[in-house]
N, C-alpha and C. Protein backbone atom coordinates (compact mmCIF):
# COMPACT_ATOMS: atom_id res chain seq x y z
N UNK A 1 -39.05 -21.56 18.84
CA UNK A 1 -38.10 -21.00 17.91
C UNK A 1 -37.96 -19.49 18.13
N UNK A 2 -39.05 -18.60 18.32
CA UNK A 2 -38.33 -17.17 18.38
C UNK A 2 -38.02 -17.12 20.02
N UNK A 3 -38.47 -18.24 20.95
CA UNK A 3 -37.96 -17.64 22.04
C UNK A 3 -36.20 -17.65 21.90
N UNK A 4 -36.02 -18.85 21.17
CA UNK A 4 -34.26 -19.13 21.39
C UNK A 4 -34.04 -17.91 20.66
N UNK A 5 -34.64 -17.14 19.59
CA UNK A 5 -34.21 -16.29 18.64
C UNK A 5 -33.88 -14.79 19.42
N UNK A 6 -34.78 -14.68 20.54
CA UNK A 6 -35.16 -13.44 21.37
C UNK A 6 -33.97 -13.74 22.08
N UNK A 7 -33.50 -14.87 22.96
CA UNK A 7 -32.62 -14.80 24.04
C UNK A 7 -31.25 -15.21 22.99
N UNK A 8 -30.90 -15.53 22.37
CA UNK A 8 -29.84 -15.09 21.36
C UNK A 8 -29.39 -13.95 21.02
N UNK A 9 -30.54 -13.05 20.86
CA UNK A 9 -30.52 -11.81 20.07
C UNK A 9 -30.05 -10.89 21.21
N UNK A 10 -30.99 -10.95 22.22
CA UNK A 10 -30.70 -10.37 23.71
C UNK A 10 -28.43 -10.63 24.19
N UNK A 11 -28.41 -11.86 24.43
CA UNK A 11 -27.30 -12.06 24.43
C UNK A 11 -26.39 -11.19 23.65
N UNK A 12 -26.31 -11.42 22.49
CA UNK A 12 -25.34 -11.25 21.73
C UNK A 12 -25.42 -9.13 21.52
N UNK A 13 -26.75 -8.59 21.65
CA UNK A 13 -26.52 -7.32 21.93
C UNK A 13 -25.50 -6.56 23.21
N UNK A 14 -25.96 -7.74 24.65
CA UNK A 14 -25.83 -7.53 25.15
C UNK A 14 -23.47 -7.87 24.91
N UNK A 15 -23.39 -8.84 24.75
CA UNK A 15 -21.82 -8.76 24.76
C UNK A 15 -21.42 -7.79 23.76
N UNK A 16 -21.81 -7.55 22.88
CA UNK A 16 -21.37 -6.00 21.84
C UNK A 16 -21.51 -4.74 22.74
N UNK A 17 -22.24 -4.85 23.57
CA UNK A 17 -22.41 -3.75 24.42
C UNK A 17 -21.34 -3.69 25.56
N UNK A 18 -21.07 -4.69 26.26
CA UNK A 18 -19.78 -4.71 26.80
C UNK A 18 -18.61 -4.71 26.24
N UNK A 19 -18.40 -5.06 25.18
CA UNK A 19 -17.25 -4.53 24.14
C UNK A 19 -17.27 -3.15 23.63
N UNK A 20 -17.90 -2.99 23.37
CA UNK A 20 -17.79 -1.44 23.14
C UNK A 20 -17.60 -0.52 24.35
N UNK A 21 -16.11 0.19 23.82
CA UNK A 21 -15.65 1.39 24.76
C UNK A 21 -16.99 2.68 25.26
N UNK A 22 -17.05 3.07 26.33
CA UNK A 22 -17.82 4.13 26.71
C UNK A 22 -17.11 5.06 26.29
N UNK A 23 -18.37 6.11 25.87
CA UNK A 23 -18.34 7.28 25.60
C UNK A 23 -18.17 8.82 26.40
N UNK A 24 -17.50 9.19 26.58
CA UNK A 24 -17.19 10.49 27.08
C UNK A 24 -17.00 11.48 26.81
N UNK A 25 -18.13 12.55 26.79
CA UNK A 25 -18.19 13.81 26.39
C UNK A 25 -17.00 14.82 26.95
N UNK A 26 -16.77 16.14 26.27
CA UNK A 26 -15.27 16.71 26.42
C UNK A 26 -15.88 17.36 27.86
N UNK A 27 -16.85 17.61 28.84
CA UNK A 27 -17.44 17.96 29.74
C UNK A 27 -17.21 17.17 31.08
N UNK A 28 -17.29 15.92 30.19
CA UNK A 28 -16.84 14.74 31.65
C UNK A 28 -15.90 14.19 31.87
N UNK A 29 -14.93 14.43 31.00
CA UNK A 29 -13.52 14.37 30.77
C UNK A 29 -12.78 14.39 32.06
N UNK A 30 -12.25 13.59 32.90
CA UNK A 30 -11.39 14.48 34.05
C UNK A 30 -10.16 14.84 33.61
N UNK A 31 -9.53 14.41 32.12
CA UNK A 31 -8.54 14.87 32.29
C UNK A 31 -8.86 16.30 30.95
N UNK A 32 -10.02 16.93 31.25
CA UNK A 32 -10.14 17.57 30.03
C UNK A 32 -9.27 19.41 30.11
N UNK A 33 -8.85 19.36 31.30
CA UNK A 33 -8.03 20.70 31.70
C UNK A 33 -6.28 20.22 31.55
N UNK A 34 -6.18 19.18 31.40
CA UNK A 34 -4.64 18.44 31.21
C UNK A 34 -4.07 18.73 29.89
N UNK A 35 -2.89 19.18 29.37
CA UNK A 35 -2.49 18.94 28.19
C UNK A 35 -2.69 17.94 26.84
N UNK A 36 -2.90 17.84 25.90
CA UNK A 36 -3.89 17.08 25.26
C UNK A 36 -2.82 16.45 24.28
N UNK A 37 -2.61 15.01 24.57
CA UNK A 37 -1.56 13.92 24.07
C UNK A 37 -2.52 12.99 23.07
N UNK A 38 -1.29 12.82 21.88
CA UNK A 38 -2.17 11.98 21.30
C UNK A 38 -2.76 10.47 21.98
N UNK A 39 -3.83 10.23 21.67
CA UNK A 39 -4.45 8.33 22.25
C UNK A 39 -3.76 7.90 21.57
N UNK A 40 -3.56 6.91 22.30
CA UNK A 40 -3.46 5.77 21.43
C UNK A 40 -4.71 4.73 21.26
N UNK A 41 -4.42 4.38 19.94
CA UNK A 41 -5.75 3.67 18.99
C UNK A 41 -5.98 2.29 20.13
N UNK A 42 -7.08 1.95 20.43
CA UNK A 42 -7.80 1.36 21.40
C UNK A 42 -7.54 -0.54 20.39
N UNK A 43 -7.91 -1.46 21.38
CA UNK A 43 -7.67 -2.57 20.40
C UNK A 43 -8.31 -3.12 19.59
N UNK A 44 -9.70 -2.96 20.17
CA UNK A 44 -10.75 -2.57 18.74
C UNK A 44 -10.42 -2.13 17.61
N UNK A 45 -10.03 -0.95 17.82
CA UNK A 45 -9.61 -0.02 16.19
C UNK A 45 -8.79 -1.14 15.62
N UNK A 46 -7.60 -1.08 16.18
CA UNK A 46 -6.15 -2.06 15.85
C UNK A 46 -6.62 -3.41 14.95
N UNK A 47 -7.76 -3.72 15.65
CA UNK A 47 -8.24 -5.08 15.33
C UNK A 47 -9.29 -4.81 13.87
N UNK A 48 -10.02 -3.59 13.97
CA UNK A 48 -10.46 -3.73 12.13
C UNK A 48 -9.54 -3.24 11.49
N UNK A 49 -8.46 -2.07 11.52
CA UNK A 49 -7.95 -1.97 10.48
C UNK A 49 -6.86 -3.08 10.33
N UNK A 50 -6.69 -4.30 11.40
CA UNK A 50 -5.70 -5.92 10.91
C UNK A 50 -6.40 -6.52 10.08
N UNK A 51 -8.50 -6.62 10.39
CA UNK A 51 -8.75 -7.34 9.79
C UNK A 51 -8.89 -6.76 7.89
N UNK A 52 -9.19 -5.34 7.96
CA UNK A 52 -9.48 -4.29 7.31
C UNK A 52 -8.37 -4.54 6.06
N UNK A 53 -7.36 -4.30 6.59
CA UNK A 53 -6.34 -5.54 5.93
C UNK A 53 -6.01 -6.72 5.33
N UNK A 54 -6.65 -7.26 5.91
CA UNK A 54 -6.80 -9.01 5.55
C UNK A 54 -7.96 -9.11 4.41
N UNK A 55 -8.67 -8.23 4.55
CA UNK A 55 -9.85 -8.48 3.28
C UNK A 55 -9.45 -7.87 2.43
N UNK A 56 -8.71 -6.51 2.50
CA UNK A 56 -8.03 -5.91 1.22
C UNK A 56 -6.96 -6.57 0.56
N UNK A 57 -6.30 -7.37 1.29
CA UNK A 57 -4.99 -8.00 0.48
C UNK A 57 -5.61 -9.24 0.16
N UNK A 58 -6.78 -9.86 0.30
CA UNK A 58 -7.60 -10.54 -0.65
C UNK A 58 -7.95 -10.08 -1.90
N UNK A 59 -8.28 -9.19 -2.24
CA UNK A 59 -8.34 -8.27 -3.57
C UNK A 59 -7.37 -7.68 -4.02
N UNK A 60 -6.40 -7.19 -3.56
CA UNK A 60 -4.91 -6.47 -3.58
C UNK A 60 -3.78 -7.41 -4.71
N UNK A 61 -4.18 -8.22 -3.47
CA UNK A 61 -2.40 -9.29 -4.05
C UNK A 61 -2.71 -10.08 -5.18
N UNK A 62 -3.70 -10.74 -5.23
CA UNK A 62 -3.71 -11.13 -6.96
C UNK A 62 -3.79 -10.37 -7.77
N UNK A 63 -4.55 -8.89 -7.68
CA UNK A 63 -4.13 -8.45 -8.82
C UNK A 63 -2.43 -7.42 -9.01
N UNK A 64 -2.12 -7.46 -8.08
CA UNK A 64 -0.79 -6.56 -8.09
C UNK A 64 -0.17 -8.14 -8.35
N UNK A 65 -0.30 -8.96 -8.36
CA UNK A 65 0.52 -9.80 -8.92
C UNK A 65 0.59 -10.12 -10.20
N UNK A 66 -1.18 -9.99 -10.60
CA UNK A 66 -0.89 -10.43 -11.99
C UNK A 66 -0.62 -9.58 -12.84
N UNK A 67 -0.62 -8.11 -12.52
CA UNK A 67 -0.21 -7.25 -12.93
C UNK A 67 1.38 -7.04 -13.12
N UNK A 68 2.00 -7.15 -12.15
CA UNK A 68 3.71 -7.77 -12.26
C UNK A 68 3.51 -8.68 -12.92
N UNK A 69 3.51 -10.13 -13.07
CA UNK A 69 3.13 -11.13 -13.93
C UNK A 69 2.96 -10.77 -15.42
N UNK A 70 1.93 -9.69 -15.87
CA UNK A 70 1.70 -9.51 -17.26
C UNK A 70 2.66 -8.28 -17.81
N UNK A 71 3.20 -8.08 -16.70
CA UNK A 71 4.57 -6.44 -17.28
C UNK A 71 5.71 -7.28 -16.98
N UNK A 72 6.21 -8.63 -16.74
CA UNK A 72 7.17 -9.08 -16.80
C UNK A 72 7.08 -10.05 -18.47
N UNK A 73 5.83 -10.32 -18.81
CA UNK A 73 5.72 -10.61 -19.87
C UNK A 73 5.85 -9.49 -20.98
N UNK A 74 5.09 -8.64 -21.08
CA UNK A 74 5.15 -7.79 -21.83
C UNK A 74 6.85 -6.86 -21.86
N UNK A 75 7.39 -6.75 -21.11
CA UNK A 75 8.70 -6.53 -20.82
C UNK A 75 9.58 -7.30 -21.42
N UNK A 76 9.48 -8.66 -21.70
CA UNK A 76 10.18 -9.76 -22.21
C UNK A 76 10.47 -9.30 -23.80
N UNK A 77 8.66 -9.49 -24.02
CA UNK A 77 8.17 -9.59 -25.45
C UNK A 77 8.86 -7.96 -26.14
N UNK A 78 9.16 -6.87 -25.59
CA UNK A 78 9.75 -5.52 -25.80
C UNK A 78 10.51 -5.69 -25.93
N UNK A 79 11.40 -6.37 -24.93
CA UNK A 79 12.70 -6.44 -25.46
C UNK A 79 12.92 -6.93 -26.71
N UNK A 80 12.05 -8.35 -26.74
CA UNK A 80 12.58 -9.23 -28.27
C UNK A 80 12.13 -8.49 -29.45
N UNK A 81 11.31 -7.64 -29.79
CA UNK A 81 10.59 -6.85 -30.36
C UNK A 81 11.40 -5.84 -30.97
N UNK A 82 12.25 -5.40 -30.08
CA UNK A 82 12.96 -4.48 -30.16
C UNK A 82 14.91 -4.32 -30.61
N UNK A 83 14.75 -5.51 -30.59
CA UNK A 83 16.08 -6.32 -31.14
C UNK A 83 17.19 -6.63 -29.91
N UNK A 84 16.83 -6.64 -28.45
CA UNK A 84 17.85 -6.64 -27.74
C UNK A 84 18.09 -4.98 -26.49
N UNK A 85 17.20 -4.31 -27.20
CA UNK A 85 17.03 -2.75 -26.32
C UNK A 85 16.81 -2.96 -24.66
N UNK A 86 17.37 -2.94 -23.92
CA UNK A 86 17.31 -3.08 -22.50
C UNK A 86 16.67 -1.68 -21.97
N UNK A 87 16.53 -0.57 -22.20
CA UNK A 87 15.83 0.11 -21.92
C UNK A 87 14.08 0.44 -21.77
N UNK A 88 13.91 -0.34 -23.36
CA UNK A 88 12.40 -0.84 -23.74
C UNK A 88 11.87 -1.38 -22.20
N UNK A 89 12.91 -2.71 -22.40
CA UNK A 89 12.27 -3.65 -21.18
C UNK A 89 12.53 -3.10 -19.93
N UNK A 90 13.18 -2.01 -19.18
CA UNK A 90 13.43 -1.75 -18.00
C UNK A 90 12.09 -0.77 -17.75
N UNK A 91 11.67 -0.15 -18.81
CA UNK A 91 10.42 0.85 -18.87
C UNK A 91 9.49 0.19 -18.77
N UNK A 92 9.21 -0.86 -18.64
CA UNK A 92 7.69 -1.71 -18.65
C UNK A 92 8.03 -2.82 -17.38
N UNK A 93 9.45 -3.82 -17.32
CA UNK A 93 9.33 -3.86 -16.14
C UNK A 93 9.30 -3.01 -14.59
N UNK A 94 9.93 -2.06 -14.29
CA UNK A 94 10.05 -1.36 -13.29
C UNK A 94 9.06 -0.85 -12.95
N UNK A 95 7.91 -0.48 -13.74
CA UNK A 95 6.70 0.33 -12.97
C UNK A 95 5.61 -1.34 -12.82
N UNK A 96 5.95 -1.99 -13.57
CA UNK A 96 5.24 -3.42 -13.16
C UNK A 96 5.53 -3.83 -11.95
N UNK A 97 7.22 -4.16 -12.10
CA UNK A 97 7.29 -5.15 -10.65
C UNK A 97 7.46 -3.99 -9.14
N UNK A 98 7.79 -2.70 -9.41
CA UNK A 98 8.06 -2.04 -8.36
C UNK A 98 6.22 -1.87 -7.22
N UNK A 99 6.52 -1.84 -6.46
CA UNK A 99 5.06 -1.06 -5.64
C UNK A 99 4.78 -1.84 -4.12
N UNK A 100 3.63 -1.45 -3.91
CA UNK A 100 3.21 -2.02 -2.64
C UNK A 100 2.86 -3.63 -2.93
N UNK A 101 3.29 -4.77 -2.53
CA UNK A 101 2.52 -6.21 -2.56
C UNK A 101 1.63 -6.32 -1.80
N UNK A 102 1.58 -5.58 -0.55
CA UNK A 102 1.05 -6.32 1.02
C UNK A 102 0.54 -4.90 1.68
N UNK A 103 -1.01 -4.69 1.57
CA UNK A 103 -1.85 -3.87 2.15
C UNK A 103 -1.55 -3.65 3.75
N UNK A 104 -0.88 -2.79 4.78
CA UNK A 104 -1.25 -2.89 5.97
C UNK A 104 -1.60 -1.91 6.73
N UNK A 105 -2.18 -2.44 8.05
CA UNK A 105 -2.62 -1.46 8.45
C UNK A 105 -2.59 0.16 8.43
N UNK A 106 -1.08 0.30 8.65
CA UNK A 106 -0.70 1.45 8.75
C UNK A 106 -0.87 1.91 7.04
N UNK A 107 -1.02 1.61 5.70
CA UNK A 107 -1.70 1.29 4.63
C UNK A 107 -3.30 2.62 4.75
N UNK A 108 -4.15 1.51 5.53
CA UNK A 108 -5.06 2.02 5.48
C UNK A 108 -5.58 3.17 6.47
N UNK A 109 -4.28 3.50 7.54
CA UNK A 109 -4.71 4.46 8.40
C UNK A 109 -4.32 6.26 7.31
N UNK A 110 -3.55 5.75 6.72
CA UNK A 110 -3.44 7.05 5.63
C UNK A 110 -1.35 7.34 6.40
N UNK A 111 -1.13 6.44 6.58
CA UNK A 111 0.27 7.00 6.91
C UNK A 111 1.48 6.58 5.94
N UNK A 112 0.78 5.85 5.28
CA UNK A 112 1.78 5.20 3.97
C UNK A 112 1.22 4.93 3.02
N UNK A 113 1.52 5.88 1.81
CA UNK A 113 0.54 5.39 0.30
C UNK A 113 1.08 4.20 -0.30
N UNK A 114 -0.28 3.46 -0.81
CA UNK A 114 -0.55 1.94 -1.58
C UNK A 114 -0.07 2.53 -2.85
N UNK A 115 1.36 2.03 -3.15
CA UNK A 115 1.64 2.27 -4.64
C UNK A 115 1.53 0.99 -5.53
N UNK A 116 0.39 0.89 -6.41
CA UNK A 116 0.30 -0.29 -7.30
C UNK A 116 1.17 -0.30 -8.30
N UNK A 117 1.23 0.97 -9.09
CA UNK A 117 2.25 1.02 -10.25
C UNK A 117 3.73 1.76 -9.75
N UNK A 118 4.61 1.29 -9.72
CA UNK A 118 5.94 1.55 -9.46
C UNK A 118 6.43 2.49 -10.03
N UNK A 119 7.97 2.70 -9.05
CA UNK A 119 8.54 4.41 -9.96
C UNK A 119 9.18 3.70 -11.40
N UNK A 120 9.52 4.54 -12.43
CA UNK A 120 10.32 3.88 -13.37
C UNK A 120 11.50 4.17 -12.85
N UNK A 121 11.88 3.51 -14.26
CA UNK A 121 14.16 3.25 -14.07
C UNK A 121 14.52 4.10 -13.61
N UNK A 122 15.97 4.32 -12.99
CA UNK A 122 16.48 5.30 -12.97
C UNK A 122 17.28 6.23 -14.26
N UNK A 123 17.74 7.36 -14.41
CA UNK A 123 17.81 7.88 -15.72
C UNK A 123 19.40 7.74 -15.77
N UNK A 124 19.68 6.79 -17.16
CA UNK A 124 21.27 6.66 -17.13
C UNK A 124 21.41 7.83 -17.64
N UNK A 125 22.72 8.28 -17.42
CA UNK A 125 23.45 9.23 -17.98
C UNK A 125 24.33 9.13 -19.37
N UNK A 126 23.90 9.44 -20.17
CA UNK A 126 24.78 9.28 -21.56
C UNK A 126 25.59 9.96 -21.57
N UNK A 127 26.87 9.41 -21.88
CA UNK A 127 28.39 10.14 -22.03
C UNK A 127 27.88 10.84 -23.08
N UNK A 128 29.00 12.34 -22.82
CA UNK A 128 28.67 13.09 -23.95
C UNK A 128 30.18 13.08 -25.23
N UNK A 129 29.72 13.22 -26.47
CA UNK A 129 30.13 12.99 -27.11
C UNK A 129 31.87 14.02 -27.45
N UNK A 130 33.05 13.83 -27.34
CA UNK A 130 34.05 14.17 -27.69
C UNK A 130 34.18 15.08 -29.01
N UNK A 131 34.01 15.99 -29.27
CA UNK A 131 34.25 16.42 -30.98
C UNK A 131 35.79 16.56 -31.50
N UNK A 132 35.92 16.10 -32.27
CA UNK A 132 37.55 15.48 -32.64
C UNK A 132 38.19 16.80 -32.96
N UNK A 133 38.01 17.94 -33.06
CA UNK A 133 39.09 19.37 -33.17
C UNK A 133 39.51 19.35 -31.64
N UNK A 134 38.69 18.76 -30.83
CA UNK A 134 39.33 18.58 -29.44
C UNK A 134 40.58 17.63 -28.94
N UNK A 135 40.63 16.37 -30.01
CA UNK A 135 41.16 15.64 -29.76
C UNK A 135 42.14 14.99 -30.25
N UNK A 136 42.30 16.24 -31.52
CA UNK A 136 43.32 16.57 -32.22
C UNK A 136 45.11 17.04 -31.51
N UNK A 137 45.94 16.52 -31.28
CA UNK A 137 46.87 17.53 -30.55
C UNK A 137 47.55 18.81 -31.76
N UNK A 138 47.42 20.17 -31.60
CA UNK A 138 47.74 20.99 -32.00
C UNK A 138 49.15 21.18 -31.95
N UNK A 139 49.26 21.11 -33.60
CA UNK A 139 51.10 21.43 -33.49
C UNK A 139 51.55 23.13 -32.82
């Protein structure tokens, strides 16, 4: 039993070790006198922040759902509450249902913020009111 455990253990260091990119100091660099371009992210990286992803929108999406879910309720119940006010309910749905659903990569590299709570409504404009010496015609 620990021999299989030893040559298992051996193995499996050993293929992590061939997966993993070598290291190169800015000294051994040959291209370290060359103009300095951004890398591009290696497929490793690519590959935790996909999976990095996949475990966050395990925790993410049910609750940004049930969160939409309970502001589409509560949105309902405002309105009726309120006798018919469509504004009530646009203020409680819109920051409910608006936001991010779906965590991704680019998410977690910091290039696009995770918005859970949404923008509100947009702001109607109320006509302004006429004052009737205006709308009087003057003999």
């Amino acid at each position: 039993m620990k021999t299989q455990f030893s040559t298992l253990l051996a193995f499996t260091l050993t293929f992590f070790m061939l997966l993993s990119p070598f290291r190169l100091d800015a000294g051994d660099s040959p291209a370290a006198n060359e103009t300095a371009q951004p890398a591009e992210p290696s497929v490793t990286e690519e590959m935790g922040y996909g999976f990095g992803s996949v475990v966050a929108n395990l925790f993410y999406m049910p609750a940004k759902i049930a969160y939409a879910g309970l502001g589409l309720m509560t949105g309902g119940l405002g309105y009726v509450l309120s006798a018919g006010r469509g504004n009530v309910a646009n203020n409680i749905f819109y920051p409910a249902v608006r936001g991010t659903y779906v965590v991704t990569p680019s998410h977690l590299k910091g290039e696009q913020p995770v918005i859970f709570i949404g923008s509100p409504p947009p702001e109607e404009h109320q006509p302004q009111q006429v004052s009737m010496s205006a709308a009087t015609p003057q003999p």
